[in-house]
C-alpha atoms as a PDB file:
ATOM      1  CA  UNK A   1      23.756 -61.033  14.860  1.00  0.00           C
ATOM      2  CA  UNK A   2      21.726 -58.109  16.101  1.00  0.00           C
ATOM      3  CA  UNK A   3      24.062 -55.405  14.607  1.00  0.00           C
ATOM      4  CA  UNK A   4      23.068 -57.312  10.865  1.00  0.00           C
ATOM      5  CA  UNK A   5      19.545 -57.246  11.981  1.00  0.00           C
ATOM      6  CA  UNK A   6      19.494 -53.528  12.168  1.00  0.00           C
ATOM      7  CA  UNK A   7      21.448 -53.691   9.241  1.00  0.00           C
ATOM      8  CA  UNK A   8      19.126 -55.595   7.276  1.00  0.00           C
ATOM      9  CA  UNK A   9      16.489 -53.978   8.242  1.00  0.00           C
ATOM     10  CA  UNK A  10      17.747 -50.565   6.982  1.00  0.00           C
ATOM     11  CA  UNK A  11      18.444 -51.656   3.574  1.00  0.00           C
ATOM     12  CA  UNK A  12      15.093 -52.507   3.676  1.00  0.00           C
ATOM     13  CA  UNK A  13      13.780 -49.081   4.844  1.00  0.00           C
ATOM     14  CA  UNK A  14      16.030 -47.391   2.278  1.00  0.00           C
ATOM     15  CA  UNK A  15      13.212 -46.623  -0.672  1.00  0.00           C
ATOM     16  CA  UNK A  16      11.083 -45.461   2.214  1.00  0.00           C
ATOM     17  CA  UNK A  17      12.764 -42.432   3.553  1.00  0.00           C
ATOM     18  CA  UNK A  18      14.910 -41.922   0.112  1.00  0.00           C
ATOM     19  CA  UNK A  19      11.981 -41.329  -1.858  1.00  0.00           C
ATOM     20  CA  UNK A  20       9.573 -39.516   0.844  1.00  0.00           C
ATOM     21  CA  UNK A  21      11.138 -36.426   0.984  1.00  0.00           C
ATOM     22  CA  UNK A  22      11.320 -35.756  -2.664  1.00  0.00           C
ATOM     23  CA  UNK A  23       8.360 -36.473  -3.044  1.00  0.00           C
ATOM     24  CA  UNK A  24       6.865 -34.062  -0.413  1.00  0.00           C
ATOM     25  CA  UNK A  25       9.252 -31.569  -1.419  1.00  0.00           C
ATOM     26  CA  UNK A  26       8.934 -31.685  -5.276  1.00  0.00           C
ATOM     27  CA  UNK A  27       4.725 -31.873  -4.656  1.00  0.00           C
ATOM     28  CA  UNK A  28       5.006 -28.977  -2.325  1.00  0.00           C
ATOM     29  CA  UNK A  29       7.320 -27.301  -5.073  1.00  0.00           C
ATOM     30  CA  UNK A  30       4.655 -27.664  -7.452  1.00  0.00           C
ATOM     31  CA  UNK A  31       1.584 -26.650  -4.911  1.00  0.00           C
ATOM     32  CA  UNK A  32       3.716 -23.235  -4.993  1.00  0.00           C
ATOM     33  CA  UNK A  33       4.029 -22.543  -8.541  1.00  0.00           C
ATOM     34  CA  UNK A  34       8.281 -23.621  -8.148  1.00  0.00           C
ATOM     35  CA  UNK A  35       8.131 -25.530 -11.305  1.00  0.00           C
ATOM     36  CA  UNK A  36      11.899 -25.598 -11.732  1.00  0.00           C
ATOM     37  CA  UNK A  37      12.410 -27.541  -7.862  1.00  0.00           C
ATOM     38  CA  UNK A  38       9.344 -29.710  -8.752  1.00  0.00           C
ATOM     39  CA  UNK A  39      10.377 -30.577 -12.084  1.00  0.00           C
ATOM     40  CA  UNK A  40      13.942 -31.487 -10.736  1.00  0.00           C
ATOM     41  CA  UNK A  41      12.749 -33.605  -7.701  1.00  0.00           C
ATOM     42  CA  UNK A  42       9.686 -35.236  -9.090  1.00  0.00           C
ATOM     43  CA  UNK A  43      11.270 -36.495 -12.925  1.00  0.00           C
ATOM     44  CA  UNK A  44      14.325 -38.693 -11.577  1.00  0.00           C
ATOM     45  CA  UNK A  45      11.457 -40.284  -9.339  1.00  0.00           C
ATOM     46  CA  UNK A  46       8.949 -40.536 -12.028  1.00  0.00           C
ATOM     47  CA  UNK A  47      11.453 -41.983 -14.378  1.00  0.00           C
ATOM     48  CA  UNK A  48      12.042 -44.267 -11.250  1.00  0.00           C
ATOM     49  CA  UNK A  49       8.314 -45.379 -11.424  1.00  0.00           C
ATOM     50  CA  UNK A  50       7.250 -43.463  -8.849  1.00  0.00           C
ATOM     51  CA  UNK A  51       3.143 -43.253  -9.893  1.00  0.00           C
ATOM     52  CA  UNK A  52       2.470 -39.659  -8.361  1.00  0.00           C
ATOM     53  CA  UNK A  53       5.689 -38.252  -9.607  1.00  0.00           C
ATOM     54  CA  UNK A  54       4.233 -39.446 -13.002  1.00  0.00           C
ATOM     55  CA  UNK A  55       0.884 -37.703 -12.932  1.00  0.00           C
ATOM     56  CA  UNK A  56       2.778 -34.623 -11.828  1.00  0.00           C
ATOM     57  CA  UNK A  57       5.347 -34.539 -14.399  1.00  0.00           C
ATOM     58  CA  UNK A  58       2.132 -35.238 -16.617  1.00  0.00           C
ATOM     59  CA  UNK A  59       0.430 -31.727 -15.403  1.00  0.00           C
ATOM     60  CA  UNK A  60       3.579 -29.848 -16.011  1.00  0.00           C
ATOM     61  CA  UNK A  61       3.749 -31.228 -19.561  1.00  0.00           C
ATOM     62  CA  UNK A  62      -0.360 -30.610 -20.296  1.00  0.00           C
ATOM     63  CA  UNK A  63      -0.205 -27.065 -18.609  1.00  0.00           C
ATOM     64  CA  UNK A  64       3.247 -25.903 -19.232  1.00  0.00           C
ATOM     65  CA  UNK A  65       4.509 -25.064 -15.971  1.00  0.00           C
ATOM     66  CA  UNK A  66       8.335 -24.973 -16.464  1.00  0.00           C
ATOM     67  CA  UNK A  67       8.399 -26.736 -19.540  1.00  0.00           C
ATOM     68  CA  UNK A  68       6.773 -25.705 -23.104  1.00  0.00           C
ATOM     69  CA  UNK A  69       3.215 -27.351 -23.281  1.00  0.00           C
ATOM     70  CA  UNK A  70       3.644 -31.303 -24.740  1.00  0.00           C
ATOM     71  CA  UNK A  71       0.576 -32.979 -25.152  1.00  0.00           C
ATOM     72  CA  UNK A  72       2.182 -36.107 -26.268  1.00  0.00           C
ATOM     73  CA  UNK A  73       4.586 -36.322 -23.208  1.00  0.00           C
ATOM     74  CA  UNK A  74       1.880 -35.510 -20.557  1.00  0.00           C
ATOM     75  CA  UNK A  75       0.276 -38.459 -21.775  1.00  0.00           C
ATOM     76  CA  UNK A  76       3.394 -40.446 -21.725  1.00  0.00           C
ATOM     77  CA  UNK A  77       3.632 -39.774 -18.040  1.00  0.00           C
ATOM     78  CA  UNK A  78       0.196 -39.873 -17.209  1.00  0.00           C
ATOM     79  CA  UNK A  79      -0.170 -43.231 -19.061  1.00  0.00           C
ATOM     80  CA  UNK A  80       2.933 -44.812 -17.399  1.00  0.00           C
ATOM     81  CA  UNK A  81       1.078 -43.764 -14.041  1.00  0.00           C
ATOM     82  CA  UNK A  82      -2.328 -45.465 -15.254  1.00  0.00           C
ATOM     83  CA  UNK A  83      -0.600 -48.643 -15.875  1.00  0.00           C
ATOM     84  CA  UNK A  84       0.725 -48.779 -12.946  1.00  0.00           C
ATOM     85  CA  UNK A  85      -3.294 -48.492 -11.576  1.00  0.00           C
ATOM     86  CA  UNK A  86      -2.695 -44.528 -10.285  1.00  0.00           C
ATOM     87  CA  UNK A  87      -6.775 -43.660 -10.262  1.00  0.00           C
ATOM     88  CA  UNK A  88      -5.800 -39.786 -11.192  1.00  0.00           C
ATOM     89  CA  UNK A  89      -3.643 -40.682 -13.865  1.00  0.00           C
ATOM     90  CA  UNK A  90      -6.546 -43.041 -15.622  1.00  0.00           C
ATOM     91  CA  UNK A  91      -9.206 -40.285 -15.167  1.00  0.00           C
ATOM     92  CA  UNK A  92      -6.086 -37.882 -17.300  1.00  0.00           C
ATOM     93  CA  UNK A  93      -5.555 -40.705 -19.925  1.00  0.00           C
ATOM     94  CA  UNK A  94      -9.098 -40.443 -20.307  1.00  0.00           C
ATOM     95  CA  UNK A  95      -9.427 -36.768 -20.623  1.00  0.00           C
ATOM     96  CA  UNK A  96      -6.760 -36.800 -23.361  1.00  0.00           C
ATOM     97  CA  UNK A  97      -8.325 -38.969 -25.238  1.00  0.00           C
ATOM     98  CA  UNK A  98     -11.979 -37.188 -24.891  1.00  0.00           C
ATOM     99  CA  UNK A  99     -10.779 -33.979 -26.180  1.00  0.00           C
ATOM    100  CA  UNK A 100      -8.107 -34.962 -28.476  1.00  0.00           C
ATOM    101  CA  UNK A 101      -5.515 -33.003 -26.979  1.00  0.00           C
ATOM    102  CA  UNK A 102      -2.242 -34.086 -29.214  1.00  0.00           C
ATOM    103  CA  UNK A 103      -3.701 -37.318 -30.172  1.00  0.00           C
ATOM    104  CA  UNK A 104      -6.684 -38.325 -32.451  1.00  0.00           C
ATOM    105  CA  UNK A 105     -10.285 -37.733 -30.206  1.00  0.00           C
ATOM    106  CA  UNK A 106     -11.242 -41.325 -28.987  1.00  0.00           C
ATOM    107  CA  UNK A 107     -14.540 -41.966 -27.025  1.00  0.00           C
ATOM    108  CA  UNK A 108     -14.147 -45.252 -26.495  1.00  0.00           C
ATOM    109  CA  UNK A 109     -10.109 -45.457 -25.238  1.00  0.00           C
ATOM    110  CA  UNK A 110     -11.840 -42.213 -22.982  1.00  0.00           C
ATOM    111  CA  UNK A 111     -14.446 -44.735 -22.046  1.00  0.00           C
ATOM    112  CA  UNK A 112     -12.255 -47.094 -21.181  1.00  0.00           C
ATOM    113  CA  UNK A 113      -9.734 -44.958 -18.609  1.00  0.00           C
ATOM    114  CA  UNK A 114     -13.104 -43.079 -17.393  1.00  0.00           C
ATOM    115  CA  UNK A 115     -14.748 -46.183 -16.847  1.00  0.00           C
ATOM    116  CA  UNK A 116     -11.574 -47.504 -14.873  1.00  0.00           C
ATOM    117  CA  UNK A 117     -10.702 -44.285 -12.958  1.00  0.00           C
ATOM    118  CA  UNK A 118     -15.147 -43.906 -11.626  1.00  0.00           C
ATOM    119  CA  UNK A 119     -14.485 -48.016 -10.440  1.00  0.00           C
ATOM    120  CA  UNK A 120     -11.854 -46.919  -7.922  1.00  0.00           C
ATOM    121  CA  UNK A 121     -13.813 -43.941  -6.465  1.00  0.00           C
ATOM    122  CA  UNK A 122     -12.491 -41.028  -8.425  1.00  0.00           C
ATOM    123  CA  UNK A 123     -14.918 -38.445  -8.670  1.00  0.00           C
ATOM    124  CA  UNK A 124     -14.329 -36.612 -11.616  1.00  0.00           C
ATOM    125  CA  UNK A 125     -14.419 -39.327 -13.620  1.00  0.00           C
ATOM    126  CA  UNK A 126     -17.946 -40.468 -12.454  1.00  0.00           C
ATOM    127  CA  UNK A 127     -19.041 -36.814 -13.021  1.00  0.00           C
ATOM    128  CA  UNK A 128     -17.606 -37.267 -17.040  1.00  0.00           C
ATOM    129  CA  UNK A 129     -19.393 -41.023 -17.492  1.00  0.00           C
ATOM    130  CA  UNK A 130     -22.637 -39.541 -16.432  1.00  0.00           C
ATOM    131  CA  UNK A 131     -22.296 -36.941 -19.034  1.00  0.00           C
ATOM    132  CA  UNK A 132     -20.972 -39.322 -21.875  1.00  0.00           C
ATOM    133  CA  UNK A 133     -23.930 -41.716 -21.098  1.00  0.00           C
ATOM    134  CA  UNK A 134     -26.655 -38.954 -20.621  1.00  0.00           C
ATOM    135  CA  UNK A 135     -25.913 -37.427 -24.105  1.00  0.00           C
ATOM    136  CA  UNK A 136     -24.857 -40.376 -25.550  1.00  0.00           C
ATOM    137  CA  UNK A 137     -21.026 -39.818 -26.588  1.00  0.00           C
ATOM    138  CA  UNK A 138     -19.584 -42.767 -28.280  1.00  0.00           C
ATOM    139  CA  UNK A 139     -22.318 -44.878 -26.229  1.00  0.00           C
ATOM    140  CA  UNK A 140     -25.955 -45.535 -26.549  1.00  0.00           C
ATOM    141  CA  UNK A 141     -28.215 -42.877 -24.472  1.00  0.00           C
ATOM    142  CA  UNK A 142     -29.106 -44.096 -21.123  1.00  0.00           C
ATOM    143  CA  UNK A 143     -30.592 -42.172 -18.519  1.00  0.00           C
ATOM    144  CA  UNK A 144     -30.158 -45.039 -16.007  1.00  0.00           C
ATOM    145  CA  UNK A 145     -26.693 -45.130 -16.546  1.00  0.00           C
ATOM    146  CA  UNK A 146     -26.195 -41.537 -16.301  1.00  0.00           C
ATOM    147  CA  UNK A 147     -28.214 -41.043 -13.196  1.00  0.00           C
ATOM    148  CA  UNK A 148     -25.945 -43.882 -11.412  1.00  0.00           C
ATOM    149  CA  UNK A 149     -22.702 -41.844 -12.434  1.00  0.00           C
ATOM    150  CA  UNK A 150     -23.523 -38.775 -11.293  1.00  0.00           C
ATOM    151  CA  UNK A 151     -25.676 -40.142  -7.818  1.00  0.00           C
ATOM    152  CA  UNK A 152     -22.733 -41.720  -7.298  1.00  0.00           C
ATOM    153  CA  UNK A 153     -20.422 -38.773  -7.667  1.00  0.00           C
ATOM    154  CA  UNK A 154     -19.759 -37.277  -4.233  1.00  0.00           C
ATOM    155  CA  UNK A 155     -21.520 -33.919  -3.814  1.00  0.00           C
ATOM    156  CA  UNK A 156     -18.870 -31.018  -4.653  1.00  0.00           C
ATOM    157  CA  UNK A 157     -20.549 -28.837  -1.970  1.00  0.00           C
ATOM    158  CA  UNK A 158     -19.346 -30.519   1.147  1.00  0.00           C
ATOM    159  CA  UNK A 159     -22.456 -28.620   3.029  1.00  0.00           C
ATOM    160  CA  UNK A 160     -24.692 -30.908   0.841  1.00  0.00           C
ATOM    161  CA  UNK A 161     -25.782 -33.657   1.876  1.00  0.00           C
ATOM    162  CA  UNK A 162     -26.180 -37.189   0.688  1.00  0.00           C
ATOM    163  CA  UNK A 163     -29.905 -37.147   0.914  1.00  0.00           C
ATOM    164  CA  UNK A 164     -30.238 -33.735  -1.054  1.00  0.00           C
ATOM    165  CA  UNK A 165     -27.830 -34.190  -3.667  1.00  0.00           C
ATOM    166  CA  UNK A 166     -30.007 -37.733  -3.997  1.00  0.00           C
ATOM    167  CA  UNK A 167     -33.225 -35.387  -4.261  1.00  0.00           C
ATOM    168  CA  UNK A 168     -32.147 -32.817  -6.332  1.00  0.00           C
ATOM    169  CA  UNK A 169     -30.133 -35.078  -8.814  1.00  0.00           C
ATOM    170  CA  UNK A 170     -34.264 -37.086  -8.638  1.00  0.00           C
ATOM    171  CA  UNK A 171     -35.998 -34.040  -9.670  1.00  0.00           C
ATOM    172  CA  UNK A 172     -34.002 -34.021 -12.323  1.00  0.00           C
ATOM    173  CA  UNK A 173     -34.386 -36.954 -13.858  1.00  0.00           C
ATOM    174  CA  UNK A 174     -37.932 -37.286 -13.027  1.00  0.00           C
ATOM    175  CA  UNK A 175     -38.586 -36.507 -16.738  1.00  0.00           C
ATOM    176  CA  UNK A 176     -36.448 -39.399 -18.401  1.00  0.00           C
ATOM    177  CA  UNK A 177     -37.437 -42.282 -15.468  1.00  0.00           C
ATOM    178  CA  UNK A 178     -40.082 -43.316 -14.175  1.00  0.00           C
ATOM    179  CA  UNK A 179     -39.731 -43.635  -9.957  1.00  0.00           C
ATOM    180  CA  UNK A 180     -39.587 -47.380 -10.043  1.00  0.00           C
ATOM    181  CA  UNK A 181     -36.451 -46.701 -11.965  1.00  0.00           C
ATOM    182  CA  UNK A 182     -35.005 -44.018 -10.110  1.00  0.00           C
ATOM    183  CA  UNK A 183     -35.152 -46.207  -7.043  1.00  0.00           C
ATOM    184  CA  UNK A 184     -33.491 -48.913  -8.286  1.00  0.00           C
ATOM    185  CA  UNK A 185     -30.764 -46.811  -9.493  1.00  0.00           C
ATOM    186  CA  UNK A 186     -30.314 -45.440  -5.828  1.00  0.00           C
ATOM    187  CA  UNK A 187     -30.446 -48.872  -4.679  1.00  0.00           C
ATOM    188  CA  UNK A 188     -27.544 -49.575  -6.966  1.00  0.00           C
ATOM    189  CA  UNK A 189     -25.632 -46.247  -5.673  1.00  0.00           C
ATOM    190  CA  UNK A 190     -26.201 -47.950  -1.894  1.00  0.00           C
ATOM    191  CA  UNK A 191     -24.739 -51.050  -2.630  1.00  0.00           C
ATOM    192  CA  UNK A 192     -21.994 -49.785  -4.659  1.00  0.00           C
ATOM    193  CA  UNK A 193     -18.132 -50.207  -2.932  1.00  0.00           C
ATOM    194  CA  UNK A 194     -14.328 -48.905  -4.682  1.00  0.00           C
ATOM    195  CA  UNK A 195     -12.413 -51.453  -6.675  1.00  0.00           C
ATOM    196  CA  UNK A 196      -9.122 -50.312  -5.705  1.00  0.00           C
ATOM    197  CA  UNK A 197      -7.072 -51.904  -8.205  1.00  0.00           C
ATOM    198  CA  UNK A 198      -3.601 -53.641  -6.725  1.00  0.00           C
ATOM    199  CA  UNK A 199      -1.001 -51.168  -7.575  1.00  0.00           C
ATOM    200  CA  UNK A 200       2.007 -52.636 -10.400  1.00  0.00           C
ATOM    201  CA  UNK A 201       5.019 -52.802  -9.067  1.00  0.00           C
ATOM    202  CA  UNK A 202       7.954 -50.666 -10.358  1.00  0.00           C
ATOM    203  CA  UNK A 203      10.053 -52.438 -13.609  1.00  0.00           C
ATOM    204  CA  UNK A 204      13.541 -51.499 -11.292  1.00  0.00           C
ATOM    205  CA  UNK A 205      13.814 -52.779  -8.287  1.00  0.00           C
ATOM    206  CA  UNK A 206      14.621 -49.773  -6.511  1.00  0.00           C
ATOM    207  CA  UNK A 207      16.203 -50.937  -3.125  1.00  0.00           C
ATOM    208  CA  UNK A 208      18.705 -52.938  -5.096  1.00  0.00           C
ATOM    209  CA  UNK A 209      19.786 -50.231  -7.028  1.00  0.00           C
ATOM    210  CA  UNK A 210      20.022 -47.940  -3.960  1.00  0.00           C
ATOM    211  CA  UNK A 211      22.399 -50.292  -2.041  1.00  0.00           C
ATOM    212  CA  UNK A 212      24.433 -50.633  -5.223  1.00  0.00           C
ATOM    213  CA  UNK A 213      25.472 -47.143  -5.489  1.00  0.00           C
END
């Protein structure tokens, strides 16, 4: 009985530690420029399901690192990733579709993967809906809304504080609200929390086909 314990419970450990170290390796591959290792580690996972593997087979396809630049298969991978709730990946969807990069220039799909991206916390992607909604891209002008976005986007300068980047970013808008406004924006900001969305689960299961082999 206690020898099929262990057993069982190292089939169920077996994704775990088979899919950690390619992963580290074939991200730390790609941190040092060794597109050909990254590429060979991180595809068989992304193909897998593997959501980070996705968004970084997706930045080899948009930048051409070890592969000739695809626009249409970077967004393959980075949408596969999105679907599958990966905050980076949405923010890249988004992008994609914002500058028409190998597909017809959308605002509103780059609204859409923006919007869903800055409601999990990603930064970049709170920075790009305050500038869609302060000059009015695809949307209706709103000063509100793009004073929330980018109060809300954590201050680059990691020296800066919350409390200045709050002033400065209030200066700023000074000339579009009026200060009853601008507080009830920051109010907003205060009580505003992450929606981590519930990661989808991969279409194989992968443990199964691990013990199978």
């Amino acid at each position: 009985m206690r020898f099929a314990a262990i057993l069982f419970l190292a089939l169920l450990l077996i994704p775990a530690f088979a899919f950690a170290g390619p992963l580290q390796d074939g991200t730390a591959a790609f941190q040092h420029s060794d597109w050909p290792t990254a590429m060979g580690l991180l595809l068989p996972l992304a193909e897998k399901g593997n959501g980070e593997a996705q968004v970084y087979v997706g930045y080899m396809y948009e930048f051409g690192h070890g592969v000739d630049k695809d626009p249409a298969a970077a967004l393959k991978w980075f949408q596969k990733s999105a679907d599958r709730r990966n905050a980076e990946a949405q923010f890249n969807v988004g992008y994609i579709y914002k500058r028409g990069l190998g597909v017809p220039q959308d605002d509103a799909k780059a609204l859409k993967w923006f919007r869903r991206a800055a409601d999990q916390g990603n930064g970049t992607a709170q920075f790009m809906l305050g500038g869609i909604y302060a000059n009015g891209e695809g949307v209706k002008q709103d000063w509100q809304e793009a004073f929330f976005w980018f109060l809300l986007m954590p201050p680059e300068d990691s020296t800066v504080t919350r409390e200045d980047h709050e002033a400065a970013l209030s200066r700023i808008y000074a000339a579009h609200l009026s200060s009853a406004q601008i507080e009830a924006v920051k109010k907003r900001v205060h009580k505003w929390k992450p929606k981590p969305e519930r990661a989808a689960p991969a279409k194989k299961d992968l443990a199964l086909e691990l013990i199978r082999r």
